[in-house]
N, C-alpha and C. Protein backbone atom coordinates (compact mmCIF):
# COMPACT_ATOMS: atom_id res chain seq x y z
N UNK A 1 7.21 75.90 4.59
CA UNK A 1 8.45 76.69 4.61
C UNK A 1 9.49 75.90 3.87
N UNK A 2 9.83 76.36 2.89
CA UNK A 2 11.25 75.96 2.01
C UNK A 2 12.54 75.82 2.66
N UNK A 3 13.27 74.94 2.61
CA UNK A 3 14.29 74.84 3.06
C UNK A 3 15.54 74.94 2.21
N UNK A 4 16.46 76.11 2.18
CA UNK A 4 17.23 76.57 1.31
C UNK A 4 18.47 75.41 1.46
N UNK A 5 18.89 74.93 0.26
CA UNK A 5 19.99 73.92 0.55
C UNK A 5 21.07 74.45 -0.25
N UNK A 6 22.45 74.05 0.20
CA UNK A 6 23.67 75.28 -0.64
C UNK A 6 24.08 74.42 -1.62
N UNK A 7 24.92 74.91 -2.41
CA UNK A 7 25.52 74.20 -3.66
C UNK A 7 26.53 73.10 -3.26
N UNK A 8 27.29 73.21 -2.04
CA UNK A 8 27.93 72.16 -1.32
C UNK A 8 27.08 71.26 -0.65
N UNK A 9 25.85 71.81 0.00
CA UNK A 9 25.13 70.75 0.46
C UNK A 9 24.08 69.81 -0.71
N UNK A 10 24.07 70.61 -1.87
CA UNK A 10 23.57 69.33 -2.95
C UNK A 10 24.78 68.66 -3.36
N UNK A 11 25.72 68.76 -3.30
CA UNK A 11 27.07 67.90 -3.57
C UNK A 11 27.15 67.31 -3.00
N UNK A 12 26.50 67.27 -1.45
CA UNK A 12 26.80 65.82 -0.49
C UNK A 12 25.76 65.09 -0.70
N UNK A 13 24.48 65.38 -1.14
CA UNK A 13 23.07 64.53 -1.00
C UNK A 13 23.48 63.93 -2.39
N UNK A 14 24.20 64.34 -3.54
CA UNK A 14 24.13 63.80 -4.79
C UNK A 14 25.12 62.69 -4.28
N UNK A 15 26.64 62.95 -3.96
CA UNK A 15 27.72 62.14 -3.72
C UNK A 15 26.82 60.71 -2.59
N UNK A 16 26.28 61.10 -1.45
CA UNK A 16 25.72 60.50 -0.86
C UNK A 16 24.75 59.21 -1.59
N UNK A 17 23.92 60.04 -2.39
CA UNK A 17 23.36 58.41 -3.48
C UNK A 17 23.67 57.86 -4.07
N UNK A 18 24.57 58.73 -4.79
CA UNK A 18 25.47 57.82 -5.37
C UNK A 18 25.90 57.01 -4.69
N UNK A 19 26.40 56.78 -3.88
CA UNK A 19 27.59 55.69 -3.41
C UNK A 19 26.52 54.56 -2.49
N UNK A 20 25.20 55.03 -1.86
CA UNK A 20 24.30 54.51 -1.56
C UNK A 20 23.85 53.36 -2.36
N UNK A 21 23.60 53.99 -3.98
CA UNK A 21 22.98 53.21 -5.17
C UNK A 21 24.22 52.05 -5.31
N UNK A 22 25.31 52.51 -5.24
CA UNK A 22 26.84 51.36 -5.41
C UNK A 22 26.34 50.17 -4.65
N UNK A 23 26.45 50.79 -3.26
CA UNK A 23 26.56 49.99 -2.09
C UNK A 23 25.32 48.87 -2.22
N UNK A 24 23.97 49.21 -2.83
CA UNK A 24 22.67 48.63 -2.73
C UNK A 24 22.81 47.57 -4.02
N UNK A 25 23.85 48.05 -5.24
CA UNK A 25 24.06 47.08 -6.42
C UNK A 25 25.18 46.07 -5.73
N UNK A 26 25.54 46.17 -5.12
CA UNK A 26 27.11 45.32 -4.71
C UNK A 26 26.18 44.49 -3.28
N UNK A 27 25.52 45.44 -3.02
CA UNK A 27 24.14 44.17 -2.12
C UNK A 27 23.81 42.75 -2.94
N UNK A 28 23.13 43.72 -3.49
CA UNK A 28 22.50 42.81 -4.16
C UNK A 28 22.73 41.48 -4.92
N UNK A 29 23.80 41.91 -5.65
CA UNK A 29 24.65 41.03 -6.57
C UNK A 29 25.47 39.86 -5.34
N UNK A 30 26.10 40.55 -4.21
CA UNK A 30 26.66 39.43 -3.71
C UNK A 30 25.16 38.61 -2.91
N UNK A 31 24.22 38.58 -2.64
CA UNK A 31 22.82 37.82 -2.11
C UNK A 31 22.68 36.34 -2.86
N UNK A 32 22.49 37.51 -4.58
CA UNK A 32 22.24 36.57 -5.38
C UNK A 32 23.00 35.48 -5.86
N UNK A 33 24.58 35.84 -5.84
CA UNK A 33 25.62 34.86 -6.02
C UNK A 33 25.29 33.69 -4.49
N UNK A 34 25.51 34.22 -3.45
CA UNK A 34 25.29 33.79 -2.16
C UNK A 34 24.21 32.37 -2.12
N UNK A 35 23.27 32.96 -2.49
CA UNK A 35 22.34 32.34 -2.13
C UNK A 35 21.20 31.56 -3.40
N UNK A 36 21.61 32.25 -4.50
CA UNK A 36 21.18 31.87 -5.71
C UNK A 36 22.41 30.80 -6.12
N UNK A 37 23.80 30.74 -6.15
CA UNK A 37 24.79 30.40 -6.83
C UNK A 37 25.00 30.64 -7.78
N UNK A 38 26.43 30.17 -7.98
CA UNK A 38 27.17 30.64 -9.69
C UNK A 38 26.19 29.88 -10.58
N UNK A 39 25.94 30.42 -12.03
CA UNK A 39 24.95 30.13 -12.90
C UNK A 39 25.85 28.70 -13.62
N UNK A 40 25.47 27.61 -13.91
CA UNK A 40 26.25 26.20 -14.54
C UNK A 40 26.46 27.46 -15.70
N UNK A 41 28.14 26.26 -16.08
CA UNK A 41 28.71 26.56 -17.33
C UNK A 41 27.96 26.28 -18.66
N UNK A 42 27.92 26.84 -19.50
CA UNK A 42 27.25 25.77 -20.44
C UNK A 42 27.81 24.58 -21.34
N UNK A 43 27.12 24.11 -21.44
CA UNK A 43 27.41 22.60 -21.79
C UNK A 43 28.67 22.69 -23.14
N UNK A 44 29.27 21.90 -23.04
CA UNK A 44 30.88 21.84 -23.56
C UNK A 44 29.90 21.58 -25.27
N UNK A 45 30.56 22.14 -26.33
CA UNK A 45 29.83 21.62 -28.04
C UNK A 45 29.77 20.25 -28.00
N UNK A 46 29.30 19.51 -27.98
CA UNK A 46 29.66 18.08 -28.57
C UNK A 46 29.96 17.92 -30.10
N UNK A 47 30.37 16.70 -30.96
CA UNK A 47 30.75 17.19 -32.33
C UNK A 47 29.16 16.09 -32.54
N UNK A 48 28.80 16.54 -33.40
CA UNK A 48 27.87 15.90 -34.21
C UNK A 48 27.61 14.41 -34.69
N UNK A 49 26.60 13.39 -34.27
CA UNK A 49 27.03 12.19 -34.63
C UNK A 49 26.17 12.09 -35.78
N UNK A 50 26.59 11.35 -36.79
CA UNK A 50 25.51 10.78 -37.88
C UNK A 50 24.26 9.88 -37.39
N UNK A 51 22.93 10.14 -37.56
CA UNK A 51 22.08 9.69 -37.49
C UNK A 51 21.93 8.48 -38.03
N UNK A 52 22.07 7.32 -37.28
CA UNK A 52 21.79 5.56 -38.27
C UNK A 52 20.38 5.78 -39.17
N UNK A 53 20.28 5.42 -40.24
CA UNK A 53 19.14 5.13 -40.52
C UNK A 53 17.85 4.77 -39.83
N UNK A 54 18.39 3.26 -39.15
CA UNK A 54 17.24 3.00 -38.62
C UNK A 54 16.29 3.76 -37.34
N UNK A 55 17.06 4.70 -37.05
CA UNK A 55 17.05 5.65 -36.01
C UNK A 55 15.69 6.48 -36.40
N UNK A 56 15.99 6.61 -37.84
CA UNK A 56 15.38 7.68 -38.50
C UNK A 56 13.78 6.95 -38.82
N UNK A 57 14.24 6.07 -39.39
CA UNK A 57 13.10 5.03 -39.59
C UNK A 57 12.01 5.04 -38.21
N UNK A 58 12.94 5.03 -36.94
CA UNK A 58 11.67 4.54 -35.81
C UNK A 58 11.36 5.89 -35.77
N UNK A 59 11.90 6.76 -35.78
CA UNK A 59 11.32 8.47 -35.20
C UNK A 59 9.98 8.71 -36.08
N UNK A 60 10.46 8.48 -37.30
CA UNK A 60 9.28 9.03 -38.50
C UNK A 60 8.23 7.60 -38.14
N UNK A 61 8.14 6.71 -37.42
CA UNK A 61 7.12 5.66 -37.29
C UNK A 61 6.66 5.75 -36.27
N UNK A 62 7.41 6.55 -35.00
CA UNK A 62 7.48 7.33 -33.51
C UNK A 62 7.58 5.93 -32.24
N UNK A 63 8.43 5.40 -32.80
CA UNK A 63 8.84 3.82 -32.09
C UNK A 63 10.01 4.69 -31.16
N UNK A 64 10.32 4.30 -29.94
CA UNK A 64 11.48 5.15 -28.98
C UNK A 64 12.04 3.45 -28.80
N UNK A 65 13.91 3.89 -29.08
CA UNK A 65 14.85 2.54 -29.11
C UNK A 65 15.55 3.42 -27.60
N UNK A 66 16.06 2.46 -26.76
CA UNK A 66 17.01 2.56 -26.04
C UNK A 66 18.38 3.07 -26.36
N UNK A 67 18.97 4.08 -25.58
CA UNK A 67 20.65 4.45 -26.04
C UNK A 67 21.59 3.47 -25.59
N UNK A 68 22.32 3.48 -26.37
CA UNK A 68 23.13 2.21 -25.65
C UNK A 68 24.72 3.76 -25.62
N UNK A 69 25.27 3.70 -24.25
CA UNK A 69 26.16 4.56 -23.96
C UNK A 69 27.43 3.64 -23.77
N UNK A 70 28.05 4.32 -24.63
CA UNK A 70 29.81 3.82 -25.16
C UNK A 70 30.22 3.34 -23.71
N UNK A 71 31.27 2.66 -23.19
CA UNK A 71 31.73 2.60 -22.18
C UNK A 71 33.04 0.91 -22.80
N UNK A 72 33.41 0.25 -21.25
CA UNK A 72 34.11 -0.80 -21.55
C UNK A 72 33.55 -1.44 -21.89
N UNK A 73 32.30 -2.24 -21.53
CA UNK A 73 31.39 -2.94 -21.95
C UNK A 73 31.05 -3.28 -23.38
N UNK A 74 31.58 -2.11 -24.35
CA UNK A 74 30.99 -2.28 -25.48
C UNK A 74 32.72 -2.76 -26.39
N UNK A 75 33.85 -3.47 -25.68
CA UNK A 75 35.03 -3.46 -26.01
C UNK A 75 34.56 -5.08 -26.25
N UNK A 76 34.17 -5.80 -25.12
CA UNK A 76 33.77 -7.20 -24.77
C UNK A 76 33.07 -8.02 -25.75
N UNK A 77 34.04 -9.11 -25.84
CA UNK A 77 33.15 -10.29 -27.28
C UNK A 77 32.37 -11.25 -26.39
N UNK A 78 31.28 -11.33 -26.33
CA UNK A 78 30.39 -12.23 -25.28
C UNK A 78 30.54 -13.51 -26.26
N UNK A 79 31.19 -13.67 -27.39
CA UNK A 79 30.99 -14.91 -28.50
C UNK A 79 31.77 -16.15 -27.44
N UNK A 80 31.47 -16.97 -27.35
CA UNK A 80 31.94 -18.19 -26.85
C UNK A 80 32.91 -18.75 -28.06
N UNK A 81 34.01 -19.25 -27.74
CA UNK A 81 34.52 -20.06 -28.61
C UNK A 81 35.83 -21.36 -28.05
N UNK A 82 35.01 -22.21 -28.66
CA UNK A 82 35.15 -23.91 -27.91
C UNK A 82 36.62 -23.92 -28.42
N UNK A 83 37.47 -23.58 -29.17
CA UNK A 83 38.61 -23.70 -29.96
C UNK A 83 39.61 -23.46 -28.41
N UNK A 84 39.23 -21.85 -27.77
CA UNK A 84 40.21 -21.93 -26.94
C UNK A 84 39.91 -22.53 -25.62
N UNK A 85 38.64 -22.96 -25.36
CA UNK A 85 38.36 -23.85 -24.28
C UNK A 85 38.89 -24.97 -24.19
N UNK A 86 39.19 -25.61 -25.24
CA UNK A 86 39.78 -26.78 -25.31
C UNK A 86 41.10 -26.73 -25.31
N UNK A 87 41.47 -25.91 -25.83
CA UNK A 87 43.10 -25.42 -25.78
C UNK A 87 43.32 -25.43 -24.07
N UNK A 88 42.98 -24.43 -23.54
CA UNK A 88 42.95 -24.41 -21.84
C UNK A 88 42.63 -25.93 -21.45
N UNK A 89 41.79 -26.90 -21.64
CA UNK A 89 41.62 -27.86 -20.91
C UNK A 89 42.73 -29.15 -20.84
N UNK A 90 43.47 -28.55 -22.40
CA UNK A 90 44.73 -29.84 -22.67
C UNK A 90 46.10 -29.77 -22.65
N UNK A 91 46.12 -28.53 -21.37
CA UNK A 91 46.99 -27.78 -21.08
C UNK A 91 47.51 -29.22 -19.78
N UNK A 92 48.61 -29.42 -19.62
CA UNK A 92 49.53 -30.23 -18.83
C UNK A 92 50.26 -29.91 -17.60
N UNK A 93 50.08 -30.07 -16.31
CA UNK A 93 50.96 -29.57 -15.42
C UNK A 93 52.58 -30.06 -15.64
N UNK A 94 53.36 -29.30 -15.90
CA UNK A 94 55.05 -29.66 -15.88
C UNK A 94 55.59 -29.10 -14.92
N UNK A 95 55.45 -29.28 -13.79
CA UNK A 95 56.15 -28.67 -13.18
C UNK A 95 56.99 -29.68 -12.11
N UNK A 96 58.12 -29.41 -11.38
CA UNK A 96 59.37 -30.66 -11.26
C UNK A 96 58.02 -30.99 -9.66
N UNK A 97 57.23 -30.50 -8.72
CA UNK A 97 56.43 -31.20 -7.55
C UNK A 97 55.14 -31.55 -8.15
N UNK A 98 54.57 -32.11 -6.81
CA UNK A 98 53.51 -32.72 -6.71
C UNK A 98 52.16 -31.51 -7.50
N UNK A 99 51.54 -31.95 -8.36
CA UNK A 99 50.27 -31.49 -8.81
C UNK A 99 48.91 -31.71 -7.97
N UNK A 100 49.05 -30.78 -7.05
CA UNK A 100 47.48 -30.57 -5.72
C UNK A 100 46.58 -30.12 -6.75
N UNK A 101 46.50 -30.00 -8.13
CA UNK A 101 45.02 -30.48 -8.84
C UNK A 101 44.40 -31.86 -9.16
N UNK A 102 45.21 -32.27 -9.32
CA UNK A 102 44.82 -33.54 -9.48
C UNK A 102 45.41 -34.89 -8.96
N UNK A 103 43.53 -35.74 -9.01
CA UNK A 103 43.86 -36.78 -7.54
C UNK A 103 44.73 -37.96 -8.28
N UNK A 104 45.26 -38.10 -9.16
CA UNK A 104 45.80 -39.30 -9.79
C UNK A 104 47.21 -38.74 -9.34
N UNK A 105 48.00 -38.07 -9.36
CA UNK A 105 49.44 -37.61 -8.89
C UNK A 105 49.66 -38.56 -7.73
N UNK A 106 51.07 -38.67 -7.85
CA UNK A 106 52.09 -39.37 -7.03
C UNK A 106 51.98 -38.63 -5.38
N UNK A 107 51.78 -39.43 -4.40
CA UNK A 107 52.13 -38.87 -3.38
C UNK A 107 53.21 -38.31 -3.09
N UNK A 108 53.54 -37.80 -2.30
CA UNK A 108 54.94 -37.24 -1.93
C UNK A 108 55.45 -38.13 -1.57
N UNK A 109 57.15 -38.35 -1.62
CA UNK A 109 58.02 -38.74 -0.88
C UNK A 109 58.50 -38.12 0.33
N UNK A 110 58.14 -38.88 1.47
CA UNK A 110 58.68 -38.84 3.22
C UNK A 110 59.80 -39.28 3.26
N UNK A 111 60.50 -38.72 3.95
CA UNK A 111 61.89 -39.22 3.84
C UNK A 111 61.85 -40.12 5.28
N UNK A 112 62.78 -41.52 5.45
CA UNK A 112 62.48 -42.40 6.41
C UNK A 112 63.82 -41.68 7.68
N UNK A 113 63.17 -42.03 8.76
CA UNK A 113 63.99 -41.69 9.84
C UNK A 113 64.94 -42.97 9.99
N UNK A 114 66.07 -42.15 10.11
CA UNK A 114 67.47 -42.99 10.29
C UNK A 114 67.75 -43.07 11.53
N UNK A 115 67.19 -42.46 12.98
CA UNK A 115 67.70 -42.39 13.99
C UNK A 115 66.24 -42.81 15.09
N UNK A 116 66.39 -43.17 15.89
CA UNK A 116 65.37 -43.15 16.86
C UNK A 116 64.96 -41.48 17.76
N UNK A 117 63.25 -41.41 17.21
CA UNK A 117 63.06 -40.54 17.72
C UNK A 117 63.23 -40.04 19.02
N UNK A 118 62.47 -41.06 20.17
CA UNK A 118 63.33 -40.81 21.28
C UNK A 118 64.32 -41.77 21.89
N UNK A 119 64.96 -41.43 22.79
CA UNK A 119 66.30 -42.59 22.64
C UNK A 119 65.59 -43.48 23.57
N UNK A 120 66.20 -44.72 23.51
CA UNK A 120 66.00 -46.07 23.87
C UNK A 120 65.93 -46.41 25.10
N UNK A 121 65.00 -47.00 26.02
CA UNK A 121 65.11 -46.91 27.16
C UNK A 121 66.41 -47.81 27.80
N UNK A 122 67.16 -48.91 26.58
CA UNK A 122 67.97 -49.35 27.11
C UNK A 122 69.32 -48.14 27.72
N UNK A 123 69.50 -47.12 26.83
CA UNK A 123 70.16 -46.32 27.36
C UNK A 123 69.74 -45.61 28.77
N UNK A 124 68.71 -45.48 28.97
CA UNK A 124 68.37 -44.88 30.51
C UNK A 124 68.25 -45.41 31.50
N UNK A 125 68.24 -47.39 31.18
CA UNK A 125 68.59 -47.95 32.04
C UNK A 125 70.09 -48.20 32.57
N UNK A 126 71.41 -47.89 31.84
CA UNK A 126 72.79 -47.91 31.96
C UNK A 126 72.78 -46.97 33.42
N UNK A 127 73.52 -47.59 34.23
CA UNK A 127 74.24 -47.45 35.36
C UNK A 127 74.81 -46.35 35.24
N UNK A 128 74.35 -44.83 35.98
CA UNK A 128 75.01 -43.36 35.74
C UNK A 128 76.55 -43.94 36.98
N UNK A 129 76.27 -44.95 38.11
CA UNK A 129 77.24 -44.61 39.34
C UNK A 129 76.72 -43.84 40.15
N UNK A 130 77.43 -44.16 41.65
CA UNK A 130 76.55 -43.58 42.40
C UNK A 130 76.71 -41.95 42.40
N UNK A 131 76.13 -40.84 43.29
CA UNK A 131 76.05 -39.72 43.20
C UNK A 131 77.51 -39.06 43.79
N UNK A 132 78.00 -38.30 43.49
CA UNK A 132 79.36 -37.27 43.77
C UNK A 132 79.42 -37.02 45.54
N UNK A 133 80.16 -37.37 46.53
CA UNK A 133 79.41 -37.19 47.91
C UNK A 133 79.59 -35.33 47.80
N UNK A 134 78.38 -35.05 49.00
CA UNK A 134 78.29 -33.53 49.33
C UNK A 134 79.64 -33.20 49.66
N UNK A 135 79.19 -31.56 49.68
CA UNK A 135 80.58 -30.81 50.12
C UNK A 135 80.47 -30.48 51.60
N UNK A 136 81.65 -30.87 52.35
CA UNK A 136 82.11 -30.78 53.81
C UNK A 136 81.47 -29.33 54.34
N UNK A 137 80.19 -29.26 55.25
CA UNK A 137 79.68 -27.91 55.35
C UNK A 137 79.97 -27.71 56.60
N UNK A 138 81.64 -27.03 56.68
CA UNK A 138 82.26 -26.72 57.66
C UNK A 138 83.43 -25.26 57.17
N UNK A 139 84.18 -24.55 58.35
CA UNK A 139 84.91 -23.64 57.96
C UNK A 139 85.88 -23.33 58.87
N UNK A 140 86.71 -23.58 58.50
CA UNK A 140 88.26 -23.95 59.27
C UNK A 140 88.48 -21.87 59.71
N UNK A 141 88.63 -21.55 60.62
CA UNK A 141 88.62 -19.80 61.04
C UNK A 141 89.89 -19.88 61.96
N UNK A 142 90.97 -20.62 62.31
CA UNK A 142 91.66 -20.64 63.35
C UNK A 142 92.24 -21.82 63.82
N UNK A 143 93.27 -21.76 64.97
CA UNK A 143 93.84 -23.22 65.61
C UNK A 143 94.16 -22.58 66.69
N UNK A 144 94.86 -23.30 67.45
CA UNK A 144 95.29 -23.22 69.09
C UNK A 144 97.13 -23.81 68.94
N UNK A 145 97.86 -23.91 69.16
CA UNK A 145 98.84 -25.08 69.34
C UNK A 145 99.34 -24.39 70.76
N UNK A 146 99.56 -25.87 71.08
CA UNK A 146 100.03 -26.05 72.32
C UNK A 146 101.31 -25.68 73.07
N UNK A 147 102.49 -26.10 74.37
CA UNK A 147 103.59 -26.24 73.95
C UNK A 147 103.70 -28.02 73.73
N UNK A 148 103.23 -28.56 74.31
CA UNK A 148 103.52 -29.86 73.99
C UNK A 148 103.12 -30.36 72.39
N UNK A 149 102.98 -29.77 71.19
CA UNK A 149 102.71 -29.80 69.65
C UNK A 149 101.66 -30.20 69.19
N UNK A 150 100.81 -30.22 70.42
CA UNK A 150 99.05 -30.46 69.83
C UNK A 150 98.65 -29.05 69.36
N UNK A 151 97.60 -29.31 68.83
CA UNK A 151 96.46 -28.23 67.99
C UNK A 151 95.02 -28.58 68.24
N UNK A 152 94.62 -27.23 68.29
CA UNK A 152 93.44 -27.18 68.17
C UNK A 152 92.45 -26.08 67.38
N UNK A 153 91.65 -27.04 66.50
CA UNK A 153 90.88 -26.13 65.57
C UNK A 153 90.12 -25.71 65.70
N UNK A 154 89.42 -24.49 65.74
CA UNK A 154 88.18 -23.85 65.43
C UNK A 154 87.23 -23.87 64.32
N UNK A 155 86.38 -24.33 64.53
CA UNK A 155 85.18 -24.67 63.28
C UNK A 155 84.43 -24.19 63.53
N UNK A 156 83.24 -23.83 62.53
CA UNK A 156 82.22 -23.19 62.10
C UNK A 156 81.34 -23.88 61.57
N UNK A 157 79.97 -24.50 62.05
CA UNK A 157 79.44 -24.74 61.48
C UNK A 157 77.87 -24.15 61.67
N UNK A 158 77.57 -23.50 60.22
CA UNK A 158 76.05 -22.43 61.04
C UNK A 158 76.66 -21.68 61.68
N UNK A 159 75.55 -21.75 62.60
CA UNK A 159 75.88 -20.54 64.10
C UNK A 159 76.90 -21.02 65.11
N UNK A 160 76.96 -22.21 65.19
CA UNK A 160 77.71 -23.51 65.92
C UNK A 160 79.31 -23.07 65.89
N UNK A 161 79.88 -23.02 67.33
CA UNK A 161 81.30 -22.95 67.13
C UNK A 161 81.68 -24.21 67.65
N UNK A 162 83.02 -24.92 66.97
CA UNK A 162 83.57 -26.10 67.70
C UNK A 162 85.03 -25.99 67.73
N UNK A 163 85.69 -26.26 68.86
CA UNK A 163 86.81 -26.25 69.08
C UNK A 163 87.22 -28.27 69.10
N UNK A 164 88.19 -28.47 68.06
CA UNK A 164 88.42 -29.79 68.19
C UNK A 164 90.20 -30.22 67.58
N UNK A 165 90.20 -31.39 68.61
CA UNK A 165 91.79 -31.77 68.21
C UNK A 165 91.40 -33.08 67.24
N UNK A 166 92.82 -32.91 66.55
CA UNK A 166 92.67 -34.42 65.77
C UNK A 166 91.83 -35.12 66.24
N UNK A 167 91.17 -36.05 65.50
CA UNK A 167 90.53 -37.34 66.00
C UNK A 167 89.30 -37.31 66.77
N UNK A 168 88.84 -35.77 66.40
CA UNK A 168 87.83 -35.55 67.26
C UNK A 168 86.31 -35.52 66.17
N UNK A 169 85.37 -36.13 66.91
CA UNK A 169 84.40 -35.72 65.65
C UNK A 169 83.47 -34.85 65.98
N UNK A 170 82.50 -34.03 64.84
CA UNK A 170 82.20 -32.76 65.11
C UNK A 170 80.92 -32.72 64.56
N UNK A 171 79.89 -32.34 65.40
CA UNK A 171 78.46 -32.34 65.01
C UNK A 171 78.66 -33.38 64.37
N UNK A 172 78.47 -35.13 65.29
CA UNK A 172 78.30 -36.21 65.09
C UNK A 172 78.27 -36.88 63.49
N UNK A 173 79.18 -36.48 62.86
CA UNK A 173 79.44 -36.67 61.35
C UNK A 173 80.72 -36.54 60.70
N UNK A 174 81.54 -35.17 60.83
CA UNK A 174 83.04 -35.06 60.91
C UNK A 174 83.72 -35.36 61.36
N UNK A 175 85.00 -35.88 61.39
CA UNK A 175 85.93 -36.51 62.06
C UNK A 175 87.56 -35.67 61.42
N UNK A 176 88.20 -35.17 62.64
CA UNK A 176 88.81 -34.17 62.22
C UNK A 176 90.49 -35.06 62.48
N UNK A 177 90.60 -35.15 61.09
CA UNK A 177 91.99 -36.26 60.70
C UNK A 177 93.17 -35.08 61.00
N UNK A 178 93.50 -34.13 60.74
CA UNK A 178 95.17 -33.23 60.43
C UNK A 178 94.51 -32.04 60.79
N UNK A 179 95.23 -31.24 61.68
CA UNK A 179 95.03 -30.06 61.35
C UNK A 179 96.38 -28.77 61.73
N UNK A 180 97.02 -28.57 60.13
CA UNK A 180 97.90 -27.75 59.29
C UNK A 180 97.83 -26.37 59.57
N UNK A 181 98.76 -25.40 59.93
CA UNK A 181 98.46 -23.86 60.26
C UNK A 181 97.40 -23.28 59.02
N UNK A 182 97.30 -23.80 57.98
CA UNK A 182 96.55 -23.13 56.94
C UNK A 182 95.81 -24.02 56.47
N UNK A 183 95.57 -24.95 56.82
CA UNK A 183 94.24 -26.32 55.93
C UNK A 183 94.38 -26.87 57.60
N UNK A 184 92.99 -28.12 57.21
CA UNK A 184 92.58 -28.88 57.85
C UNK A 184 92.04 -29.77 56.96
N UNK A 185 92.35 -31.18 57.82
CA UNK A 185 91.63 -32.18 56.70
C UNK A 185 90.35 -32.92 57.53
N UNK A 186 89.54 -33.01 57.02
CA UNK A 186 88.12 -33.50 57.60
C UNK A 186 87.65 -34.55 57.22
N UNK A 187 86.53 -35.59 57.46
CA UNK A 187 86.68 -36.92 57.04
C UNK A 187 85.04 -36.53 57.12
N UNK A 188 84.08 -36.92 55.94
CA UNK A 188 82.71 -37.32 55.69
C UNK A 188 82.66 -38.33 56.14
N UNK A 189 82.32 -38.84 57.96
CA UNK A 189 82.27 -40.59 58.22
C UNK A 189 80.92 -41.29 57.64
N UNK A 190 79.78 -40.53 57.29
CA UNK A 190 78.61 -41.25 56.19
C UNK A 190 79.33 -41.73 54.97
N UNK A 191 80.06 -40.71 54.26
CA UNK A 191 80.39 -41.17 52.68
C UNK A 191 81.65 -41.61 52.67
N UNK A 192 83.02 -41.33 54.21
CA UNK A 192 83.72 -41.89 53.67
C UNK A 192 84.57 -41.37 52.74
N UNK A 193 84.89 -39.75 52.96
CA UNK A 193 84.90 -39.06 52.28
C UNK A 193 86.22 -37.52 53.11
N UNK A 194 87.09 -37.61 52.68
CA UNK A 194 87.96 -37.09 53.05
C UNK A 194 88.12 -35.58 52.24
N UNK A 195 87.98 -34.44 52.59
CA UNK A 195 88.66 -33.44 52.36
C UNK A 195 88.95 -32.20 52.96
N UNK A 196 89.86 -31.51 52.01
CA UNK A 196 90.66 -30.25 53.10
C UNK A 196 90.13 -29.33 52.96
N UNK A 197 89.82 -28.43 53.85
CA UNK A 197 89.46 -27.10 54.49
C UNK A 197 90.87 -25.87 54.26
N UNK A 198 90.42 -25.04 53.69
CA UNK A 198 91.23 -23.73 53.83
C UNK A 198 91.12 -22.97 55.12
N UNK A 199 92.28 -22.33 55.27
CA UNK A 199 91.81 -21.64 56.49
C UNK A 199 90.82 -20.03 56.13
N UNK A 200 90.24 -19.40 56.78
CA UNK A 200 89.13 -18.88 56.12
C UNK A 200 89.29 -17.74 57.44
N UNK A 201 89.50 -16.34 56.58
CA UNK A 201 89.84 -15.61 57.39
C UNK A 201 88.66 -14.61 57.16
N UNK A 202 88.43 -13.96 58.54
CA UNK A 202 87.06 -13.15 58.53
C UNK A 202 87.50 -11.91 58.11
């Protein structure tokens, strides 16, 4: 049984391969780029070199010479020449120091010490005097006066309270010479040693 197809429906089966056949060339082509790669450029002209003779000579005799390829290498004079070797060797150090090439040079000059490095023990034996006496570790906080014109001071020493009149001594060491509504004078009886107390308000 034939199957009648319309003039619009061969317009879609034609349009249809067409764009099928596109789609299958644009396949294809990107695979081969893909996976084949871009094809090399071709090689840049080179310009032509003249053939040496002897070149020609080994080919037609079928002798194969090595290329020798241009580079820095071929700038370089391997020639030795004694003219400037000797020039370099009779070359002179001038310069105003010591020459550390060579062992015939002058040692350096050390300059001599003018002072004693460490000082002299005669100095550390000199007599400093004896030591400064301590400071009176007491604190004048108060007095008492009497009516008859005695006084009496309150001291502090530590935790220690002492109540004392002139002439009294205090934690077996102080000896309490004057005592002034605002000073007191105290006597160091070890050192022998007299001084005044502020009064010292809490």
């Amino acid at each position: 049984m034939a199957l009648k197809v319309g003039s619009e429906d061969k317009k879609k089966v034609v349009l249809a391969g067409v764009l099928g056949a596109v789609v299958l060339v644009l396949l294809v082509r990107f695979l081969v780029d893909f996976f084949g790669g871009s094809p090399a450029p071709p090689p840049a002209p080179s310009a032509a070199r003249p053939t040496p003779p002897a070149a020609v000579a080994r080919a037609t005799t079928g002798e194969h010479a090595a290329t020798k390829l241009p580079g820095a290498g071929g700038n370089l004079d391997p020639t030795l020449h004694p003219e400037w070797m000797a020039q370099a060797e009779s070359l002179e150090y001038t310069g105003t120091g010591r020459n550390i090439f060579s062992q015939f040079s002058a040692p350096p000059v050390i300059e001599r010490v003018h002072a004693p490095i460490r000082p002299s023990q005669r100095a550390a034996q000199l007599p400093q005097g004896p030591p400064p006496p301590p400071p009176i570790d007491l604190k004048f906080f108060g007095y008492e006066a009497h009516k008859d014109g005695t006084r009496k001071a309150f001291l502090l020493h530590g935790d220690d309270v002492f109540i004392a009149s002139e002439g009294d001594v205090v934690d077996h060491r102080y000896r309490v010479l004057k005592i002034n509504p605002f000073s007191v004078e105290i006597e160091d009886i070890p050192y022998h040693n007299a001084q005044p107390l502020p009064l010292t308000q809490n």
